[in-house]
N, C-alpha and C. Protein backbone atom coordinates (compact mmCIF):
# COMPACT_ATOMS: atom_id res chain seq x y z
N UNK A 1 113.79 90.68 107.43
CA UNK A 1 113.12 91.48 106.43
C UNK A 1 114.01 92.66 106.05
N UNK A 2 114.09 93.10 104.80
CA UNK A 2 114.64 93.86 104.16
C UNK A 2 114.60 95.79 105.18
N UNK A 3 115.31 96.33 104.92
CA UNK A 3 114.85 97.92 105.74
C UNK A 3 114.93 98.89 104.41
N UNK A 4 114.30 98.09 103.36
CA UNK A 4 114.18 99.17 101.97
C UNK A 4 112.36 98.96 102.15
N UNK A 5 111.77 100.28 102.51
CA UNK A 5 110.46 100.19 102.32
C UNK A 5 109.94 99.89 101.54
N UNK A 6 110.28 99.69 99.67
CA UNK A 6 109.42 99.08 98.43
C UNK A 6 109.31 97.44 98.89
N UNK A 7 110.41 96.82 99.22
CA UNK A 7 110.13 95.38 99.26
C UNK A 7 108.98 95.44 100.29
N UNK A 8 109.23 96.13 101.82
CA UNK A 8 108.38 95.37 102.47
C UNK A 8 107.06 95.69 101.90
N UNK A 9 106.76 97.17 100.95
CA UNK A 9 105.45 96.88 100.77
C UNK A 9 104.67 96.16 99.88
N UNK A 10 105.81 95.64 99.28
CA UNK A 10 105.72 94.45 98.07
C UNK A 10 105.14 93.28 98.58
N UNK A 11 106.21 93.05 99.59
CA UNK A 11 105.96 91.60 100.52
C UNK A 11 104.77 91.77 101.22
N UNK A 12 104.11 92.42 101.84
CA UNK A 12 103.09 92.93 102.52
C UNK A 12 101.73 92.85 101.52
N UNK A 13 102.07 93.45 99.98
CA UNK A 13 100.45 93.18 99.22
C UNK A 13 100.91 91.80 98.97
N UNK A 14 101.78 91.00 98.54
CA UNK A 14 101.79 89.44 97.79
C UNK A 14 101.08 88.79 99.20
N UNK A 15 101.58 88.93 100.78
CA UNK A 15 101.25 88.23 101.69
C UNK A 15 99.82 88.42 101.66
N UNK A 16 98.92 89.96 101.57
CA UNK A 16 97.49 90.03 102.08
C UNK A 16 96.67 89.58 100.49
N UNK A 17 97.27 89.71 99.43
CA UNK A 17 96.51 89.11 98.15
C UNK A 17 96.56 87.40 98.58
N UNK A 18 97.67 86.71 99.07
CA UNK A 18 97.52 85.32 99.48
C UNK A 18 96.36 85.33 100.42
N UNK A 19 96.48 85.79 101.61
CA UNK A 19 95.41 85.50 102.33
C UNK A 19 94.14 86.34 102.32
N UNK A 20 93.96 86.93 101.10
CA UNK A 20 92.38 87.04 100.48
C UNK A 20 91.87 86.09 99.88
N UNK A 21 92.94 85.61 99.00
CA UNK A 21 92.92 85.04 97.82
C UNK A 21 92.69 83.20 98.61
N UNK A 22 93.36 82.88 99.91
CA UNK A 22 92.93 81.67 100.74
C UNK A 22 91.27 81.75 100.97
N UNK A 23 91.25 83.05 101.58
CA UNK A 23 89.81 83.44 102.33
C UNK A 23 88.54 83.07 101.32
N UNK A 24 88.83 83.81 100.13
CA UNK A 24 87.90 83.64 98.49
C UNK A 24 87.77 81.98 98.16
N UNK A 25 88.68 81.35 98.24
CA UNK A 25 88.91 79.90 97.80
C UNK A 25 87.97 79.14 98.88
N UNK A 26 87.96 79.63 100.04
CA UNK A 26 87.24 78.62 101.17
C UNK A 26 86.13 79.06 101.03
N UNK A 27 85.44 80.44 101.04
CA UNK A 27 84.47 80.88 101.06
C UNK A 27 83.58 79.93 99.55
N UNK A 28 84.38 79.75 98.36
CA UNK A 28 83.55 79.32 96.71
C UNK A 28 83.59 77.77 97.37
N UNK A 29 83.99 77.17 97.71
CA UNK A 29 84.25 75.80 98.51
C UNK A 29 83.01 75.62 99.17
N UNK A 30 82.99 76.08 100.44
CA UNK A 30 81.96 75.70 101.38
C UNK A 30 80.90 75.23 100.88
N UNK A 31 80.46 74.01 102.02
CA UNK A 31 78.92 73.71 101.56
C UNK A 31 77.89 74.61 101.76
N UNK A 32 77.59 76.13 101.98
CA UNK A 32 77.03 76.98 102.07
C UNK A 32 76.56 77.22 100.96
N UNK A 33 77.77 77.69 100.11
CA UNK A 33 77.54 77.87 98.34
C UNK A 33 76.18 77.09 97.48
N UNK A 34 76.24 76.16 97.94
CA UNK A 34 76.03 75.09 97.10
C UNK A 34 74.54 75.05 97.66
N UNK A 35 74.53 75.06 99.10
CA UNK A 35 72.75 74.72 99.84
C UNK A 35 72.00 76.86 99.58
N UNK A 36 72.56 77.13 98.82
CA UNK A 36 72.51 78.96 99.00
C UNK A 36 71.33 78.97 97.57
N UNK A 37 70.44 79.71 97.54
CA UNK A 37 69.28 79.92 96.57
C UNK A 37 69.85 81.28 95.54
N UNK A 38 70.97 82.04 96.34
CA UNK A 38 71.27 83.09 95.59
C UNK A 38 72.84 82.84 95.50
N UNK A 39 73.18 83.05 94.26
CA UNK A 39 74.39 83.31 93.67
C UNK A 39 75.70 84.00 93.60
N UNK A 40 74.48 85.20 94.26
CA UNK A 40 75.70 86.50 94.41
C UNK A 40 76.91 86.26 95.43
N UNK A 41 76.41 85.47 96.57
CA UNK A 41 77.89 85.06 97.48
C UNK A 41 79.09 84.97 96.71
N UNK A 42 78.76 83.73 95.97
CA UNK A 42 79.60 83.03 95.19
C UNK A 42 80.13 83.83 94.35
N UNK A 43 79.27 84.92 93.61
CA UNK A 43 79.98 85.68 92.44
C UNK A 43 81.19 86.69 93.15
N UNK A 44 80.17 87.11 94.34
CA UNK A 44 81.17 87.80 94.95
C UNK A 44 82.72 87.51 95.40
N UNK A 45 82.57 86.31 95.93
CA UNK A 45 83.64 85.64 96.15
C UNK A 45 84.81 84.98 94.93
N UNK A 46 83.84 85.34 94.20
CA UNK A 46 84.99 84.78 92.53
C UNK A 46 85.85 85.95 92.19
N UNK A 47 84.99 87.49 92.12
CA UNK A 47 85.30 88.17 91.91
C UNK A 47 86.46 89.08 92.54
N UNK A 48 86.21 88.72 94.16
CA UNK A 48 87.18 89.09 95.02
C UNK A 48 88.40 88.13 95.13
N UNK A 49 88.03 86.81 94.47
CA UNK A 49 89.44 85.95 94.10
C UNK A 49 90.00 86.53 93.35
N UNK A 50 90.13 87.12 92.00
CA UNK A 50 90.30 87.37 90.70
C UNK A 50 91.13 88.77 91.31
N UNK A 51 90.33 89.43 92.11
CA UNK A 51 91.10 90.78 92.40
C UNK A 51 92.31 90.77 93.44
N UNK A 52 92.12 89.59 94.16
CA UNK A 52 93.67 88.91 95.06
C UNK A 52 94.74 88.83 94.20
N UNK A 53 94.38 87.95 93.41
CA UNK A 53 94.86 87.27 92.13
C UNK A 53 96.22 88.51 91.77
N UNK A 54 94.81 89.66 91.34
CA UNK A 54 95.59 90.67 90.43
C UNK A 54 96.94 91.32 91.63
N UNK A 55 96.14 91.53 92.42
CA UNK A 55 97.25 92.29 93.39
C UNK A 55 98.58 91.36 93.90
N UNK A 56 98.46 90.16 94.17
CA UNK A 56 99.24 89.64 94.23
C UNK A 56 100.76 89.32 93.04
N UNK A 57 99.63 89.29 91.39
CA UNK A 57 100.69 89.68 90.37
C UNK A 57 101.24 91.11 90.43
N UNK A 58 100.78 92.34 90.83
CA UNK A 58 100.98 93.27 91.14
C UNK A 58 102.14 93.33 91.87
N UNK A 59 101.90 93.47 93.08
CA UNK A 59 102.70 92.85 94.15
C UNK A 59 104.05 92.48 93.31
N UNK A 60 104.50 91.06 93.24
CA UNK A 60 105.37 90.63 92.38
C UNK A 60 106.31 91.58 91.64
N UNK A 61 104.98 91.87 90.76
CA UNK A 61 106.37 93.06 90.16
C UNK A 61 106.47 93.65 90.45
N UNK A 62 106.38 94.30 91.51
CA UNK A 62 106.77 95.54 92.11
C UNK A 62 108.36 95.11 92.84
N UNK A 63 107.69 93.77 93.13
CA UNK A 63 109.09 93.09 94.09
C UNK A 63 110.02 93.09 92.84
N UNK A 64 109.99 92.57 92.18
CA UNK A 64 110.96 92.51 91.02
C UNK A 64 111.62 93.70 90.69
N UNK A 65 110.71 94.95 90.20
CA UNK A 65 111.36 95.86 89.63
C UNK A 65 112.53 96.68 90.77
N UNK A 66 111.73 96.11 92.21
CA UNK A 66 112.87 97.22 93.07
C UNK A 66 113.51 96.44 93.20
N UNK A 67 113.78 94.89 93.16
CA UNK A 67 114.94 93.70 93.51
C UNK A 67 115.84 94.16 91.97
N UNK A 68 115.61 94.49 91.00
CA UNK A 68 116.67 94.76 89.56
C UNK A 68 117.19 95.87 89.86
N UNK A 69 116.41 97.18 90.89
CA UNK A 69 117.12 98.32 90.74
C UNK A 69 117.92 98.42 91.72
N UNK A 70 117.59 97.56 92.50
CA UNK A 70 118.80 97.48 93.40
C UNK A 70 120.43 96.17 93.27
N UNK A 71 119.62 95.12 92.95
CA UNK A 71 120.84 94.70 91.47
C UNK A 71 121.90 95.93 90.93
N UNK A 72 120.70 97.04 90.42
CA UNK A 72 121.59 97.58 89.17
C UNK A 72 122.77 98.62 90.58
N UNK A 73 121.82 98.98 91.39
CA UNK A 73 122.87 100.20 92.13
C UNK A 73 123.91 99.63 93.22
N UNK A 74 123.95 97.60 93.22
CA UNK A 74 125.01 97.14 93.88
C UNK A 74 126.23 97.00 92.38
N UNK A 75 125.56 97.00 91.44
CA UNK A 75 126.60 96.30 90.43
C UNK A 75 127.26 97.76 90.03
N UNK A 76 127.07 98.98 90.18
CA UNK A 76 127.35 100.50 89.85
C UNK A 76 128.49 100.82 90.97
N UNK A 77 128.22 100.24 92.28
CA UNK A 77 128.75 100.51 93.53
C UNK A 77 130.01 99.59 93.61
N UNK A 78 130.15 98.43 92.98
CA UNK A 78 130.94 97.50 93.27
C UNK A 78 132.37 97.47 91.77
């Protein structure tokens, strides 16, 4: 792992948006959902997919923008 603190905390939200975003997927799955009289589980669980989702695109670019700026300050250095 990198010892530039932006990646790891990059790598760190993409890893915990994946495993929300696993957790949300099993939870809308289950046969619970489905034998359940109320809805809100499920909404809940869509909704907390959707917000994995986001953080994980989040995430991403964050990885990106500090992976270009450090691109830019090896190609300045070299």
């Amino acid at each position: 792992m990198s010892d530039i603190s932006a990646i790891q905390n990059a790598m760190l939200g993409i890893q915990r948006g994946m495993e929300g975003a696993k957790k949300n997927a099993a939870e809308i799955a289950s046969a619970e959902q489905f034998n359940s009289d109320s809805p809100v589980s499920m909404a809940e669980s869509m909704v907390e997919l959707k917000q994995n989702a986001l953080q994980v695109k989040a995430s991403a670019k964050a990885l990106e923008i500090v992976m270009d700026a450090v691109g830019s300050i090896i190609d300045i250095k070299v």
